[in-house]
PDB file of N, CA and C in Angstrom:
ATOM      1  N   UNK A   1     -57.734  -8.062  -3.420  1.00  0.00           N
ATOM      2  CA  UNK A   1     -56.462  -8.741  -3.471  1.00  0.00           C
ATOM      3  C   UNK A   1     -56.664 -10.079  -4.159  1.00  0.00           C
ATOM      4  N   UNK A   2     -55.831 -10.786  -5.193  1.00  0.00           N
ATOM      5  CA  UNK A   2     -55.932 -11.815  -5.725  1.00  0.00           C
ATOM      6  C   UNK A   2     -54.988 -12.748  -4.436  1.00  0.00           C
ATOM      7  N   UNK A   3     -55.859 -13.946  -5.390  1.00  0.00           N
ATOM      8  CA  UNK A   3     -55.165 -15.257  -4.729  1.00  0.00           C
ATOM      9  C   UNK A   3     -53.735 -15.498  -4.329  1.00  0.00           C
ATOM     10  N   UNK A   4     -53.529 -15.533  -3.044  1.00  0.00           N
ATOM     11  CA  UNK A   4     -52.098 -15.482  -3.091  1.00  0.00           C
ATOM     12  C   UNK A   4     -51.647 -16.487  -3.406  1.00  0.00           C
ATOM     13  N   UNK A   5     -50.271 -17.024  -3.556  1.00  0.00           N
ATOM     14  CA  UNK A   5     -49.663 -18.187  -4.383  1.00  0.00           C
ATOM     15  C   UNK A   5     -48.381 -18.478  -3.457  1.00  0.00           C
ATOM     16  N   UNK A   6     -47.435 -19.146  -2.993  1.00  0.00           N
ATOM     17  CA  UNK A   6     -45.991 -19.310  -2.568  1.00  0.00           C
ATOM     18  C   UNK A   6     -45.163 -19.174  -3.612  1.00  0.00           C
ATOM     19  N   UNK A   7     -44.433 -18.070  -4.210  1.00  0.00           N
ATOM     20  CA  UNK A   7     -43.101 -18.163  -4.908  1.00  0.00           C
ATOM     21  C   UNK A   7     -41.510 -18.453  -4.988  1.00  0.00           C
ATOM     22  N   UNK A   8     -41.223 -18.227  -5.411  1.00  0.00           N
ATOM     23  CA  UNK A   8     -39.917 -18.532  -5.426  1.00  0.00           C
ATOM     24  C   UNK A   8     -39.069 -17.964  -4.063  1.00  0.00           C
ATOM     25  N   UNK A   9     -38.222 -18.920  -3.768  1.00  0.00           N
ATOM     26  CA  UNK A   9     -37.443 -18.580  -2.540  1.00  0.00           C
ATOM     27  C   UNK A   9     -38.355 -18.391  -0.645  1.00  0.00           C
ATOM     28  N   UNK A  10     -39.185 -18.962  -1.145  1.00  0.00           N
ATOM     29  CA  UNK A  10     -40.535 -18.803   0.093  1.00  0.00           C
ATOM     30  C   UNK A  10     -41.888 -17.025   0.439  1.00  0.00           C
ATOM     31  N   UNK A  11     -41.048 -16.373  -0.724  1.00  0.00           N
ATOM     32  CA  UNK A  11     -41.700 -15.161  -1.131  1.00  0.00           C
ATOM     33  C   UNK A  11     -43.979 -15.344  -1.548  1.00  0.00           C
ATOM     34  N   UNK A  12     -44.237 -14.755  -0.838  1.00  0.00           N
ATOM     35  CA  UNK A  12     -45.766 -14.872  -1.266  1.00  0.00           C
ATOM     36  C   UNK A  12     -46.325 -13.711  -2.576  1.00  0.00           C
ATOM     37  N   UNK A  13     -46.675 -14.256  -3.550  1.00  0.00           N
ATOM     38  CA  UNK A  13     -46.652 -13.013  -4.995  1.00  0.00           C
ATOM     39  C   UNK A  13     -48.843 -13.828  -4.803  1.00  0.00           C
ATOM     40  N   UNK A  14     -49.133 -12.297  -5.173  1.00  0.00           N
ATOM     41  CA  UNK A  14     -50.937 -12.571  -5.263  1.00  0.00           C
ATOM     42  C   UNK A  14     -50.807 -12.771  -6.840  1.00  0.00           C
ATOM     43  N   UNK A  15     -52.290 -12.906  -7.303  1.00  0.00           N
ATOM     44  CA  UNK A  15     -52.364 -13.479  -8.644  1.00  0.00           C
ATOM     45  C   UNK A  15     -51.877 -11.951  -9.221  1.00  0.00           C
ATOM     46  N   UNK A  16     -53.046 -10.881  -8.818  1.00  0.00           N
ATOM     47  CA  UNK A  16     -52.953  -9.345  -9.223  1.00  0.00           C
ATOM     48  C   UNK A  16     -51.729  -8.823  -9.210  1.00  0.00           C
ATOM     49  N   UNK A  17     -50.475  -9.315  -8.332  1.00  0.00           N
ATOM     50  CA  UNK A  17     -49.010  -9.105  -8.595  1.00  0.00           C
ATOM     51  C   UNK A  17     -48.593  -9.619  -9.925  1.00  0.00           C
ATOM     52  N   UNK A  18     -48.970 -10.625  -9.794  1.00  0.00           N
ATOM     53  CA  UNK A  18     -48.102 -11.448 -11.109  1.00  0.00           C
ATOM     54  C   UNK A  18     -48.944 -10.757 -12.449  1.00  0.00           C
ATOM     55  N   UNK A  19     -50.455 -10.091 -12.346  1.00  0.00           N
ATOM     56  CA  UNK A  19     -50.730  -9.531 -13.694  1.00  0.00           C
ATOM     57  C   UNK A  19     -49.981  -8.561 -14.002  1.00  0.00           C
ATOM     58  N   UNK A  20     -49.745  -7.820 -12.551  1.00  0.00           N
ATOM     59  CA  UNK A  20     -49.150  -6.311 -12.984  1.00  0.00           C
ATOM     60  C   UNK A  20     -47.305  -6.318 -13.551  1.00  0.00           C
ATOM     61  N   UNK A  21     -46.919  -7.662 -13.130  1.00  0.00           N
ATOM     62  CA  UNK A  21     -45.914  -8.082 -13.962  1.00  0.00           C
ATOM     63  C   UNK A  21     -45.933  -8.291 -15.327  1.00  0.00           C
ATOM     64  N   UNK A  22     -46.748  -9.059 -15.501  1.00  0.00           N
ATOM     65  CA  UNK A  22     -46.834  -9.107 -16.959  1.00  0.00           C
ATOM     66  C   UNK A  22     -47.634  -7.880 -17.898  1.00  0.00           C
ATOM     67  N   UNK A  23     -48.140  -7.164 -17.237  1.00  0.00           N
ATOM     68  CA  UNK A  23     -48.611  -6.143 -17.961  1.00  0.00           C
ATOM     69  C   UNK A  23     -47.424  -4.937 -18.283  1.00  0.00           C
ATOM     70  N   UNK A  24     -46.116  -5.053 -16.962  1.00  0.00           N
ATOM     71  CA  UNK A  24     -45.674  -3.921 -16.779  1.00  0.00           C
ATOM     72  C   UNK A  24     -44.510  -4.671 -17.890  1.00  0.00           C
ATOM     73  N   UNK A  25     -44.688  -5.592 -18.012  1.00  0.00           N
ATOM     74  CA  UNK A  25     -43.370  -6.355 -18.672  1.00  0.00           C
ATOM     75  C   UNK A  25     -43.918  -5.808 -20.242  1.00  0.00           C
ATOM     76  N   UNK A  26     -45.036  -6.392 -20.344  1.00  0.00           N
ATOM     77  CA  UNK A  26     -45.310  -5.999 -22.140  1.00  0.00           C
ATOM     78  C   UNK A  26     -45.351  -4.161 -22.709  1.00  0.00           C
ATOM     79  N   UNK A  27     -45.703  -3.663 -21.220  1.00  0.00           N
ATOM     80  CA  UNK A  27     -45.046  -2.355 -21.764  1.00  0.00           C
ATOM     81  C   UNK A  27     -43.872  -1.836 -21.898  1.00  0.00           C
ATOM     82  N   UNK A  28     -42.967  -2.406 -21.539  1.00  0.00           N
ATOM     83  CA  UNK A  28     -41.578  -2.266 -21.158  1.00  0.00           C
ATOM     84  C   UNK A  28     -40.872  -2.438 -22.862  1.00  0.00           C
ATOM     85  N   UNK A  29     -41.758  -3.534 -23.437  1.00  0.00           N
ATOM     86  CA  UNK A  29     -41.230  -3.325 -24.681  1.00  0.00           C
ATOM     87  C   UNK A  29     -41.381  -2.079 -25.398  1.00  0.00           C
ATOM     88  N   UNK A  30     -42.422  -1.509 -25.434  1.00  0.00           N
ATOM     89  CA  UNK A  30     -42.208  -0.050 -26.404  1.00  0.00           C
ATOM     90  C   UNK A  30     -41.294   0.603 -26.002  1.00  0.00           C
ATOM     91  N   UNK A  31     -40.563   0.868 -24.740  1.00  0.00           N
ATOM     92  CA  UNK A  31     -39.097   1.184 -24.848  1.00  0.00           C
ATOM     93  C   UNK A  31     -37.694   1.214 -25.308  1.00  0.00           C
ATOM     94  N   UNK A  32     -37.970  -0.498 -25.874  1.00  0.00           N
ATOM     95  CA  UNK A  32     -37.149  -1.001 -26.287  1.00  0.00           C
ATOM     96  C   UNK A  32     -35.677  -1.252 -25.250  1.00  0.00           C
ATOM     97  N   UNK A  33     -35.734  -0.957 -24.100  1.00  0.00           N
ATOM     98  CA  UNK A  33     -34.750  -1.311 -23.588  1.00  0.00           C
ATOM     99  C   UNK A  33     -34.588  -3.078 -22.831  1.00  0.00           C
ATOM    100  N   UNK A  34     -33.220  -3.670 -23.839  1.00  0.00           N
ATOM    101  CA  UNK A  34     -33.002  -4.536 -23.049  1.00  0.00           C
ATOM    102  C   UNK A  34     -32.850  -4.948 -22.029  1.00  0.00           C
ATOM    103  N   UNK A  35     -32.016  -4.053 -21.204  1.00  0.00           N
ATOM    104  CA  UNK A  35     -31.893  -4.774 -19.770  1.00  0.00           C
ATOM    105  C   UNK A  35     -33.195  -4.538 -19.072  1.00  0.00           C
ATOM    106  N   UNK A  36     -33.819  -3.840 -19.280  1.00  0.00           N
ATOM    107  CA  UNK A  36     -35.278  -3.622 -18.528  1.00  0.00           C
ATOM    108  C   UNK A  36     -36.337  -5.238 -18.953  1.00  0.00           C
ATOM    109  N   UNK A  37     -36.139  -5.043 -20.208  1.00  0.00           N
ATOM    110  CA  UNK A  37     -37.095  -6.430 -20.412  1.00  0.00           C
ATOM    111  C   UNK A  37     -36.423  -7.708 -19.853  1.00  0.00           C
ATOM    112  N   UNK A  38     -35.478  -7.847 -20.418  1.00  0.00           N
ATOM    113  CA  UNK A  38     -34.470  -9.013 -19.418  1.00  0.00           C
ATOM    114  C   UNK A  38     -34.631  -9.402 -17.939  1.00  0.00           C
ATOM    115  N   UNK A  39     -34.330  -8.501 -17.422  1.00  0.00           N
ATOM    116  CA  UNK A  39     -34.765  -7.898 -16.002  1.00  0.00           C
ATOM    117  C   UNK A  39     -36.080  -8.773 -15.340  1.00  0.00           C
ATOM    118  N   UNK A  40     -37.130  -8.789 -16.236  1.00  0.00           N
ATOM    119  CA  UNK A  40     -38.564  -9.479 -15.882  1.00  0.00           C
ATOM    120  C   UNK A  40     -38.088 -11.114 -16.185  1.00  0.00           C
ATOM    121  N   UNK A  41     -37.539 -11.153 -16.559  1.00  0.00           N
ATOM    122  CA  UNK A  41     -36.596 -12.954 -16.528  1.00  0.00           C
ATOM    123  C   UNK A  41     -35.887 -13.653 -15.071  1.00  0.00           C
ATOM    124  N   UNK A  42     -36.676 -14.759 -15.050  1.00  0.00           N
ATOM    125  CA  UNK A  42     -35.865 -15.312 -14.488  1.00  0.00           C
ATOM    126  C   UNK A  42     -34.298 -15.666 -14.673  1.00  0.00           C
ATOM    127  N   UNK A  43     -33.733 -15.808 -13.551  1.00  0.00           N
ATOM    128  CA  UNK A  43     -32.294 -16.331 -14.430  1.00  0.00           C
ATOM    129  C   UNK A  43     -32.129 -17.837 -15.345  1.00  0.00           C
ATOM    130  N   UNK A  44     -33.313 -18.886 -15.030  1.00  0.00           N
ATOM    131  CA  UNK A  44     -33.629 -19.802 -16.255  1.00  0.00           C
ATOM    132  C   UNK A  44     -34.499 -19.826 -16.625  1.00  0.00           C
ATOM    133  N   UNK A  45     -35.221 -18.477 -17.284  1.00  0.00           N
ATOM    134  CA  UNK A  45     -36.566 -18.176 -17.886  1.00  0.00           C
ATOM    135  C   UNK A  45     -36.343 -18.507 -19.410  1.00  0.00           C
ATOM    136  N   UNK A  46     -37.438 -18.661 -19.975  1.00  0.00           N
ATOM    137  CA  UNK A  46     -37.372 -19.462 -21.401  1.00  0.00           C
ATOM    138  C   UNK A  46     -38.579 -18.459 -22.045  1.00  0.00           C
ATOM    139  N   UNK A  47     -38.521 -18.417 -23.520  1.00  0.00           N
ATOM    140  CA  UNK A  47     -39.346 -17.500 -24.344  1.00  0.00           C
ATOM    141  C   UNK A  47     -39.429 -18.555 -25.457  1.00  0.00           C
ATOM    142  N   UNK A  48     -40.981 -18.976 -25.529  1.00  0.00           N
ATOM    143  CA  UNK A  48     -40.832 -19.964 -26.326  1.00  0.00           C
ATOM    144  C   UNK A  48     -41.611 -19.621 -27.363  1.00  0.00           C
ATOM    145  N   UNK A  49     -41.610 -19.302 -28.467  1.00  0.00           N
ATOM    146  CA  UNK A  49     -42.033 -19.572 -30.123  1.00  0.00           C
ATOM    147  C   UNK A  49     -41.963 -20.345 -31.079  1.00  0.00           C
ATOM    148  N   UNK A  50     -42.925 -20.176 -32.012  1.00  0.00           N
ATOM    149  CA  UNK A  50     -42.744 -20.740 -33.441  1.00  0.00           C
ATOM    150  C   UNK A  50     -41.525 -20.594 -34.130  1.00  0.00           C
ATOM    151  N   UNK A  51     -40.580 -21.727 -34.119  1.00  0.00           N
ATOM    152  CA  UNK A  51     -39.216 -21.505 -35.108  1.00  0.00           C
ATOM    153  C   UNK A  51     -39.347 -21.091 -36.865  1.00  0.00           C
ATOM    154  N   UNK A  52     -39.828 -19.848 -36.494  1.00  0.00           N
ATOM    155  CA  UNK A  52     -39.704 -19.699 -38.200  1.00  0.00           C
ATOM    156  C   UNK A  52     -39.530 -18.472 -38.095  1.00  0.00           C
ATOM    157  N   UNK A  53     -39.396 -17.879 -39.643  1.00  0.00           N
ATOM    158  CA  UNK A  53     -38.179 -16.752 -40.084  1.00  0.00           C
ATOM    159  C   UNK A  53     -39.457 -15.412 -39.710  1.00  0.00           C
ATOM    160  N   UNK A  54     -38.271 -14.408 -39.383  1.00  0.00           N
ATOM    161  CA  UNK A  54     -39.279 -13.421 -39.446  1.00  0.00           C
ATOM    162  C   UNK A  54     -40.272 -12.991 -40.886  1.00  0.00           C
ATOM    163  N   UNK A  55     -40.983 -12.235 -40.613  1.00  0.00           N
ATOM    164  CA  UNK A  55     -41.873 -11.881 -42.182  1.00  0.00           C
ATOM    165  C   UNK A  55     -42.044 -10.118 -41.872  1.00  0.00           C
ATOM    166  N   UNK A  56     -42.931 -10.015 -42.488  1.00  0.00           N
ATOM    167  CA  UNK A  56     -43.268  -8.613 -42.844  1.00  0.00           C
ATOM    168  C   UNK A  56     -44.452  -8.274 -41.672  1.00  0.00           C
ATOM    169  N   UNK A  57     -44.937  -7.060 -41.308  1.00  0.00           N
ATOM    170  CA  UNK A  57     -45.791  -6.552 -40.378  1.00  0.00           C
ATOM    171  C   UNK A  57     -47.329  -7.584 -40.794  1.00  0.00           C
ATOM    172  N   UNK A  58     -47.886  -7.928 -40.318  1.00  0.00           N
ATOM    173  CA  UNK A  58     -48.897  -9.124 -40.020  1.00  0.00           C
ATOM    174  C   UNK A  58     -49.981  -8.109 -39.209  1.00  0.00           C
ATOM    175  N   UNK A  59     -51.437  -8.516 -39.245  1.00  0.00           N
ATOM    176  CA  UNK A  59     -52.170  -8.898 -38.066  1.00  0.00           C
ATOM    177  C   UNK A  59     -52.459  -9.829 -37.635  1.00  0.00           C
ATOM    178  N   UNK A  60     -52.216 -10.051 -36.742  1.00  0.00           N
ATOM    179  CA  UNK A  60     -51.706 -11.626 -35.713  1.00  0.00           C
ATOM    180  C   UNK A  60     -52.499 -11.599 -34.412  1.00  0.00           C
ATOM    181  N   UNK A  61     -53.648 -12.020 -34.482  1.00  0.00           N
ATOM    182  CA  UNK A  61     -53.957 -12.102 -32.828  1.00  0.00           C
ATOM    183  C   UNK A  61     -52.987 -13.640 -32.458  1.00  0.00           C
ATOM    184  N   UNK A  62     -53.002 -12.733 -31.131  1.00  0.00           N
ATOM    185  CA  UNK A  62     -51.919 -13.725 -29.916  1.00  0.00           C
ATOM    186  C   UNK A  62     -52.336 -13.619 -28.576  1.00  0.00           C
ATOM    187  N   UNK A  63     -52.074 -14.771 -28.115  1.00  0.00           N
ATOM    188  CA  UNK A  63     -51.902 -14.854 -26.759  1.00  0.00           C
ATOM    189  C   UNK A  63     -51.034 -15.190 -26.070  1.00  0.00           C
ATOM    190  N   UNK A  64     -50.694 -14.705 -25.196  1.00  0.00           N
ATOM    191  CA  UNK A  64     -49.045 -14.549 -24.258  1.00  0.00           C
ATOM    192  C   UNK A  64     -49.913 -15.565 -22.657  1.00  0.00           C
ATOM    193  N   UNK A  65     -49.512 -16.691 -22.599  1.00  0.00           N
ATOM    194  CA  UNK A  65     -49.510 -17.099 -21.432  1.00  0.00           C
ATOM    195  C   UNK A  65     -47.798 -17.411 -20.381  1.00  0.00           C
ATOM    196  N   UNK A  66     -47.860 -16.687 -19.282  1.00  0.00           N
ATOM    197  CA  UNK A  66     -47.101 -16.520 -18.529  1.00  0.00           C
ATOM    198  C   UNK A  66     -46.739 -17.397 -17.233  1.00  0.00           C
ATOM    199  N   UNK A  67     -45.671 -17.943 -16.814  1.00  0.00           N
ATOM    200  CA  UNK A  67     -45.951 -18.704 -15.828  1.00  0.00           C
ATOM    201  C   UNK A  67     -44.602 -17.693 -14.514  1.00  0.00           C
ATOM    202  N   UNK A  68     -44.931 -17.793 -13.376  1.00  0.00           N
ATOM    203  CA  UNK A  68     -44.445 -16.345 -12.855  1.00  0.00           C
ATOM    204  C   UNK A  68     -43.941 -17.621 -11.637  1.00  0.00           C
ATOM    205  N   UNK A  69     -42.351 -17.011 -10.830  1.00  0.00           N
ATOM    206  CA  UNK A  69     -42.124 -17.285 -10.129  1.00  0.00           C
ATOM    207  C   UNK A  69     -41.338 -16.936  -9.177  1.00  0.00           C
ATOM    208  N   UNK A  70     -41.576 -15.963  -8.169  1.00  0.00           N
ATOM    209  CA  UNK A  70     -40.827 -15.165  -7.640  1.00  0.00           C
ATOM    210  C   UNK A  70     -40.651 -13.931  -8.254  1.00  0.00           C
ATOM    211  N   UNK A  71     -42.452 -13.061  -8.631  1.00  0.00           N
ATOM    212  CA  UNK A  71     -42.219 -12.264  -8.908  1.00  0.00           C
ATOM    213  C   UNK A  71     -41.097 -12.080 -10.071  1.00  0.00           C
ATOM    214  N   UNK A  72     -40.758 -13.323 -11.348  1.00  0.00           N
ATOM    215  CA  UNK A  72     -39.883 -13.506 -12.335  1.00  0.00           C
ATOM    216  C   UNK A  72     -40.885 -14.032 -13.090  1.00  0.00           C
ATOM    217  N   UNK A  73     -40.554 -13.635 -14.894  1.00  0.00           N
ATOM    218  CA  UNK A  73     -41.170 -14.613 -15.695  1.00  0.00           C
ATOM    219  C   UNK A  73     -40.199 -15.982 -16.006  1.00  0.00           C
ATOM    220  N   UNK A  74     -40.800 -17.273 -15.477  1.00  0.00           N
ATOM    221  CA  UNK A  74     -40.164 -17.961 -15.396  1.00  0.00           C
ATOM    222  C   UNK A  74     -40.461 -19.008 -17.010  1.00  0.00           C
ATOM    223  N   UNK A  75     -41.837 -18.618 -17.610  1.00  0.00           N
ATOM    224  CA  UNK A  75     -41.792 -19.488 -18.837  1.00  0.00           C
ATOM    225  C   UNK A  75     -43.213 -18.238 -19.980  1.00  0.00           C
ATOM    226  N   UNK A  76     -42.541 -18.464 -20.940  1.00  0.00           N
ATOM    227  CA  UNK A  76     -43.468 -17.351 -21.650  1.00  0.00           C
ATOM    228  C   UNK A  76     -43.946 -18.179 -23.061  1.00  0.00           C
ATOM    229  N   UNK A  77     -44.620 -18.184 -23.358  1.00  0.00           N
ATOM    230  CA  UNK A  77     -45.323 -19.212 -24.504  1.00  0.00           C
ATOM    231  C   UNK A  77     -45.647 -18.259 -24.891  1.00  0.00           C
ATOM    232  N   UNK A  78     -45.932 -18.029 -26.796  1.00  0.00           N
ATOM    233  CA  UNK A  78     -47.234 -17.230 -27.437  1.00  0.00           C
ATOM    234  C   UNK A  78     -48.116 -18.195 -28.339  1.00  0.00           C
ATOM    235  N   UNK A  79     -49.128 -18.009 -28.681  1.00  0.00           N
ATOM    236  CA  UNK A  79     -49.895 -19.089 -29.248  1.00  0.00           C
ATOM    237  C   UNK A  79     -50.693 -18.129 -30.394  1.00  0.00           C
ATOM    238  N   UNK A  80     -50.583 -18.624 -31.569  1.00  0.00           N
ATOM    239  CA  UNK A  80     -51.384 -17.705 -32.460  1.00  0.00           C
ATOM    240  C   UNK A  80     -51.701 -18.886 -33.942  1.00  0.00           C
ATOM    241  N   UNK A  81     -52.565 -18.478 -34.553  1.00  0.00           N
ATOM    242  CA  UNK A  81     -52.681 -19.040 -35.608  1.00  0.00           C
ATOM    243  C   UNK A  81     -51.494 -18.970 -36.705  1.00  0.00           C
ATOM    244  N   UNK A  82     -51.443 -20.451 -37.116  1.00  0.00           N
ATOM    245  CA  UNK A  82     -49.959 -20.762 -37.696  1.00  0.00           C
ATOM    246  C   UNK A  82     -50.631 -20.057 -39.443  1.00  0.00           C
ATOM    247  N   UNK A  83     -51.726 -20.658 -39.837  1.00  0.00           N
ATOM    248  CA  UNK A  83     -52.068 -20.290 -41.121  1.00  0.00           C
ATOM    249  C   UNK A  83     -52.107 -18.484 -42.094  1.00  0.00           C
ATOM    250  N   UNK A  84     -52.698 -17.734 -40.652  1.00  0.00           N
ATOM    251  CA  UNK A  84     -52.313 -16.436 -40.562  1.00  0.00           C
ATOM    252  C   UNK A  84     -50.978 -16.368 -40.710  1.00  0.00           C
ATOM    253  N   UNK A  85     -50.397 -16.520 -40.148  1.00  0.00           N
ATOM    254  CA  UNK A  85     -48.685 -16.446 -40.210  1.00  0.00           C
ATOM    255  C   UNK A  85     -48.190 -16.547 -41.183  1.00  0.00           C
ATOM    256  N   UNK A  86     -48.317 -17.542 -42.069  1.00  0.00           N
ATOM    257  CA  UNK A  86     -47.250 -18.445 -43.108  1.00  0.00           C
ATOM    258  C   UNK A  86     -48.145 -17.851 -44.366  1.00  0.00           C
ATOM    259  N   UNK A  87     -49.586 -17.292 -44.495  1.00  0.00           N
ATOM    260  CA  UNK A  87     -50.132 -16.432 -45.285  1.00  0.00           C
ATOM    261  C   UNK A  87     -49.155 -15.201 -45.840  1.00  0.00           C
ATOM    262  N   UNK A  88     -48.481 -14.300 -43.894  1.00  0.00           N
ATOM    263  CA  UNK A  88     -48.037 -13.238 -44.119  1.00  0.00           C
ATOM    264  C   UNK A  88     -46.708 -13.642 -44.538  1.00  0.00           C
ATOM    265  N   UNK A  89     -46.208 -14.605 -44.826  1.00  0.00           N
ATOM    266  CA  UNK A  89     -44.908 -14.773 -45.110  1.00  0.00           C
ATOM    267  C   UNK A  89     -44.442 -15.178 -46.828  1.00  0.00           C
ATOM    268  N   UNK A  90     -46.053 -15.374 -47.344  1.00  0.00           N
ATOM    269  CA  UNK A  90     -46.145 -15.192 -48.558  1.00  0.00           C
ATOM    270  C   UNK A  90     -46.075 -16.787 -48.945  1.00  0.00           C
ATOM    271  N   UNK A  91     -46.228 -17.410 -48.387  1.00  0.00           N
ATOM    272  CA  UNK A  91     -45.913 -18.954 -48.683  1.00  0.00           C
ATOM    273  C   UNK A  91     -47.261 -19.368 -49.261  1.00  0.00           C
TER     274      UNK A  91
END
């Protein structure tokens, strides 16, 4: 059992809960269904990225750090190399 934590609303979520959230969350995308991914949101959850335009299919390593609260993703960051990026965008 991972570390347990106090969440949201006085709820106790272990660390190993909150992975299997975010693991079950990033599969949820090959479904493509919105309300399912939504769903893993808090109701003031934030998805935060690089403001720039989409581009063409890339290899992009990334990392997704998650901050979980009440069993909700309450803040989602990705972090990746900007130079890779703006390469694939032809700039």
């Amino acid at each position: 059992m991972g570390t347990l934590r106090r969440g949201a609303y006085g709820t106790d979520v272990t660390m190993s809960d909150n992975e299997t959230i975010v693991r079950d969350f990033i599969a949820a995308w090959s479904r493509l269904n919105g309300d399912e991914i939504a769903g893993y949101f808090a109701a003031d959850g934030v998805y935060h990225n690089m403001p720039t335009a989409p581009c063409r299919p890339v290899d992009l390593p990334c990392c997704g750090v998650f901050q979980l609260e009440g069993g909700k993703i309450k803040l989602w960051r990705d972090y990746f190399d900007l130079g890779t990026y703006t390469r694939a965008l032809g700039a």
